[in-house]
Protein backbone atom coordinates (compact mmCIF):
# COMPACT_ATOMS: atom_id res chain seq x y z
CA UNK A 1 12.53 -6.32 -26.06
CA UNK A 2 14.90 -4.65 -23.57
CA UNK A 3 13.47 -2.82 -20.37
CA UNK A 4 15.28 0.51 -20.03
CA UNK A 5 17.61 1.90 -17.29
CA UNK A 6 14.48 4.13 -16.57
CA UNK A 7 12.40 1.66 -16.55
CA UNK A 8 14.08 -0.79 -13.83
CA UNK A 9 15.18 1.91 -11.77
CA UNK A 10 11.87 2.66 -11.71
CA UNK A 11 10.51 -0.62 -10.48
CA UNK A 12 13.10 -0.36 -7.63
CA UNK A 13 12.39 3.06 -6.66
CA UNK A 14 8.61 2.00 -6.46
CA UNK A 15 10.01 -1.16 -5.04
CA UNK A 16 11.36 1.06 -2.24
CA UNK A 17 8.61 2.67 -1.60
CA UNK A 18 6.15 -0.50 -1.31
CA UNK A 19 8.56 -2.12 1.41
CA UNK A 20 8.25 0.83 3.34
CA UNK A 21 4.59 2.37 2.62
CA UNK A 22 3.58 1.73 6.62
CA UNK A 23 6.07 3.45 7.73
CA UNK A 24 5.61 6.97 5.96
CA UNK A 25 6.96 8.96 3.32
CA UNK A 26 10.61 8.28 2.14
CA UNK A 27 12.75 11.33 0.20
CA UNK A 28 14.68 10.26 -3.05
CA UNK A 29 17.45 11.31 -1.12
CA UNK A 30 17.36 8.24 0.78
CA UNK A 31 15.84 5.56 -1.96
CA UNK A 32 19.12 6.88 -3.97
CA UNK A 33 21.45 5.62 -1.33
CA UNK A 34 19.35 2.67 -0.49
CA UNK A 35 19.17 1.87 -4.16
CA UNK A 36 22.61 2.83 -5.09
CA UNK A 37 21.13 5.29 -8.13
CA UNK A 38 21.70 9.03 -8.93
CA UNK A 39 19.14 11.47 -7.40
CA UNK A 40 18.91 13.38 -10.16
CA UNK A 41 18.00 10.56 -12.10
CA UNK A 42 15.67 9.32 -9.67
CA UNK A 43 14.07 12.96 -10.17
CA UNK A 44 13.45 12.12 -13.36
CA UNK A 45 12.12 8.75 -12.83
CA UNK A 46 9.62 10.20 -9.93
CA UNK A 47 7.62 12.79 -11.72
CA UNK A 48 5.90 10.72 -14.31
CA UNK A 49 4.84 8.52 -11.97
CA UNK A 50 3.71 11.50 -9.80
CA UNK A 51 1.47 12.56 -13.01
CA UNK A 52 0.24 9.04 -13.46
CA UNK A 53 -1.16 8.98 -9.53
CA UNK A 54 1.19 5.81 -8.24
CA UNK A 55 3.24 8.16 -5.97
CA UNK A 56 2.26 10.94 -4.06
CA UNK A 57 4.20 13.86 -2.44
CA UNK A 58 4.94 15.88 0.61
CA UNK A 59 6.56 18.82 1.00
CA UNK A 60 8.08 19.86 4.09
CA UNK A 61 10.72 19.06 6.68
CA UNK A 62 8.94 15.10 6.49
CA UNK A 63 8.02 15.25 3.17
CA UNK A 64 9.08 12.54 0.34
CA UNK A 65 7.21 10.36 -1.52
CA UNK A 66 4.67 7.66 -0.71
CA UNK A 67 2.73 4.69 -3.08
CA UNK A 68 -0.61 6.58 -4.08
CA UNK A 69 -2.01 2.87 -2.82
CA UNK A 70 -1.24 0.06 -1.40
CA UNK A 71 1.31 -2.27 -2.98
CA UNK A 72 -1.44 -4.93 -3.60
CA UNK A 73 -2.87 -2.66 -5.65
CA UNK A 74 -0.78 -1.51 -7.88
CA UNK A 75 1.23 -3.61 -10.46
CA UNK A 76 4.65 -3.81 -12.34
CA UNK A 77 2.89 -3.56 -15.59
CA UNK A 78 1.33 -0.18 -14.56
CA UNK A 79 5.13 1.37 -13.73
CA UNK A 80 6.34 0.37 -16.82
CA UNK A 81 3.57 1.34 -18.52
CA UNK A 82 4.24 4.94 -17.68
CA UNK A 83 8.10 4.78 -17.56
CA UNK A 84 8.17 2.38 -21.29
CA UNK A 85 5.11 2.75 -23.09
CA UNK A 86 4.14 -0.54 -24.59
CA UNK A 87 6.01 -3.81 -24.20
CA UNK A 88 5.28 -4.77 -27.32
CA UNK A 89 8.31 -6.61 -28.97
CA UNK A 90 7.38 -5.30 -32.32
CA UNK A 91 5.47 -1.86 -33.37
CA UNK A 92 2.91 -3.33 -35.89
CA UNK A 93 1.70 -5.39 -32.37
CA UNK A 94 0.42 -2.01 -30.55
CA UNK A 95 -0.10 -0.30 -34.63
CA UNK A 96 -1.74 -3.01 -37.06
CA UNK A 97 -1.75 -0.38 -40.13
CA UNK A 98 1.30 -2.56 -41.62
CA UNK A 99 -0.82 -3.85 -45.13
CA UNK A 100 0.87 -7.13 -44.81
CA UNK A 101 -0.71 -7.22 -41.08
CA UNK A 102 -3.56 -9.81 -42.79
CA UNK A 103 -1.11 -12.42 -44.09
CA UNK A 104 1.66 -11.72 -41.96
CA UNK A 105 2.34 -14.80 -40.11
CA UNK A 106 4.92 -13.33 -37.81
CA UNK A 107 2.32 -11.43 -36.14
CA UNK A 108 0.59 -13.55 -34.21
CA UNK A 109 4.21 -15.09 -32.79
CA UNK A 110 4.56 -11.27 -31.49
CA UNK A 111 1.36 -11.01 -30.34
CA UNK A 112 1.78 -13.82 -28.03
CA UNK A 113 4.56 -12.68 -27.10
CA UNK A 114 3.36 -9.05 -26.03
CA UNK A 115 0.69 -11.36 -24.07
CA UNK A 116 3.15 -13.43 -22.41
CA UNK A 117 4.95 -10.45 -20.86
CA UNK A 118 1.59 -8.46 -20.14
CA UNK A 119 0.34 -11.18 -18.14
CA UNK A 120 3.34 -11.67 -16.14
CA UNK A 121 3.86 -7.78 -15.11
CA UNK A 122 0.27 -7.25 -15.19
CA UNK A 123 -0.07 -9.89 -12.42
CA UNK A 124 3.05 -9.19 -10.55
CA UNK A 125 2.34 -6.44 -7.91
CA UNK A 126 4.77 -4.42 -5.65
CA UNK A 127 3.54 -6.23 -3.17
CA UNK A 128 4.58 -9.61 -3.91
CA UNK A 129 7.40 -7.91 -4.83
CA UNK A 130 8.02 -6.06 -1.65
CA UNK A 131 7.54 -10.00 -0.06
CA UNK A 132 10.12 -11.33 -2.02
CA UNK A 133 12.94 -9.12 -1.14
CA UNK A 134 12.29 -9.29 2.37
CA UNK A 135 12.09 -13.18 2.56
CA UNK A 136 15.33 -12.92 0.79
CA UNK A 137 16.95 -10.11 3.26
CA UNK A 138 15.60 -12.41 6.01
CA UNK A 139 17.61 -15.38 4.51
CA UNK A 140 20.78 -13.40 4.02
CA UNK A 141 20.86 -12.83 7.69
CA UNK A 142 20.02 -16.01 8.87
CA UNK A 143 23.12 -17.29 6.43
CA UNK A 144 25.21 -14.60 8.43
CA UNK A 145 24.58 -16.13 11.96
C-alpha cells in the first residue's frame, strides 16, 4: 500500500496549517513556498478537505485557510481518509463479496494489516505532529549555534 502524492502533500499542507492555527489564516500561496509544492496542486488538494469540514476559508485581503479545529482534534487518518479512501492493502478487506472470502486464509493477514495502519494514523493527530516538527526545527538551530 503506497500513500499518494495527494495524499502526503496533503498531510503537509494540513501539517502547515496545524503549526500555525494560533496565529490566523495562512493562503496556499504561502504553504506552497513553505512546503516547496505547486499551488495549483495544492488547489486541488484544499477543496476536498474544505467539503469534508477540516479546513475552513476566508475570503478577502486576510483570507486563506485555517484547521476547522484544533490540531488535537483532528487526525492523520481523517486527511487521508478524504484525500485516499481506504487504506486497505487489499480490496476484498473494505469489499468481502470475494466467494473465497470464507476460506481465504490471506484475509485475515490483510485485515490486520488494514488495522495496523488504522490504528497508527487514527491515533496520530496534527497536533503531535505539529510538536514534532517544531522540536526538530528547534534542534536544527541549536546544532547551528
Amino acid at each position: 500500500m503506497k500513500i499518494s502524492t495527494k495524499g502526503r502533500y496533503g498531510i503537509r499542507l494540513m501539517l502547515s496549517l496545524a503549526i500555525n492555527y494560533e496565529k490566523g489564516t495562512l493562503s496556499l500561496k504561502n504553504i506552497a513556498k513553505e512546503q516547496e509544492i505547486s499551488e495549483k496542486y495544492l488547489e486541488q488538494i484544499i477543496n476536498p478537505l474544505t467539503k469534508a469540514d477540516l479546513v475552513k476559508s476566508f475570503r478577502g485581503a486576510q483570507g486563506g485557510y485555517t484547521l476547522s479545529r484544533s490540531p488535537k482534534d483532528i487526525s492523520v487518518g481523517e486527511i487521508l481518509q478524504v484525500l485516499e479512501g481506504s487504506l486497505s492493502p487489499v480490496a476484498c478487506v473494505d469489499s468481502p463479496t470475494c466467494p473465497n472470502s470464507d476460506n481465504c486464509v490471506s484475509l485475515s493477514l490483510w485485515r490486520r494489516m488494514k488495522d495496523a495502519l488504522d490504528e497508527v494514523v487514527d491515533n496520530t493527530t496534527l497536533d503531535s505532529m505539529a510538536q514534532e516538527y517544531l522540536e526538530k526545527e528547534a534542534g536544527k538551530r541549536k546544532s547551528h549555534l
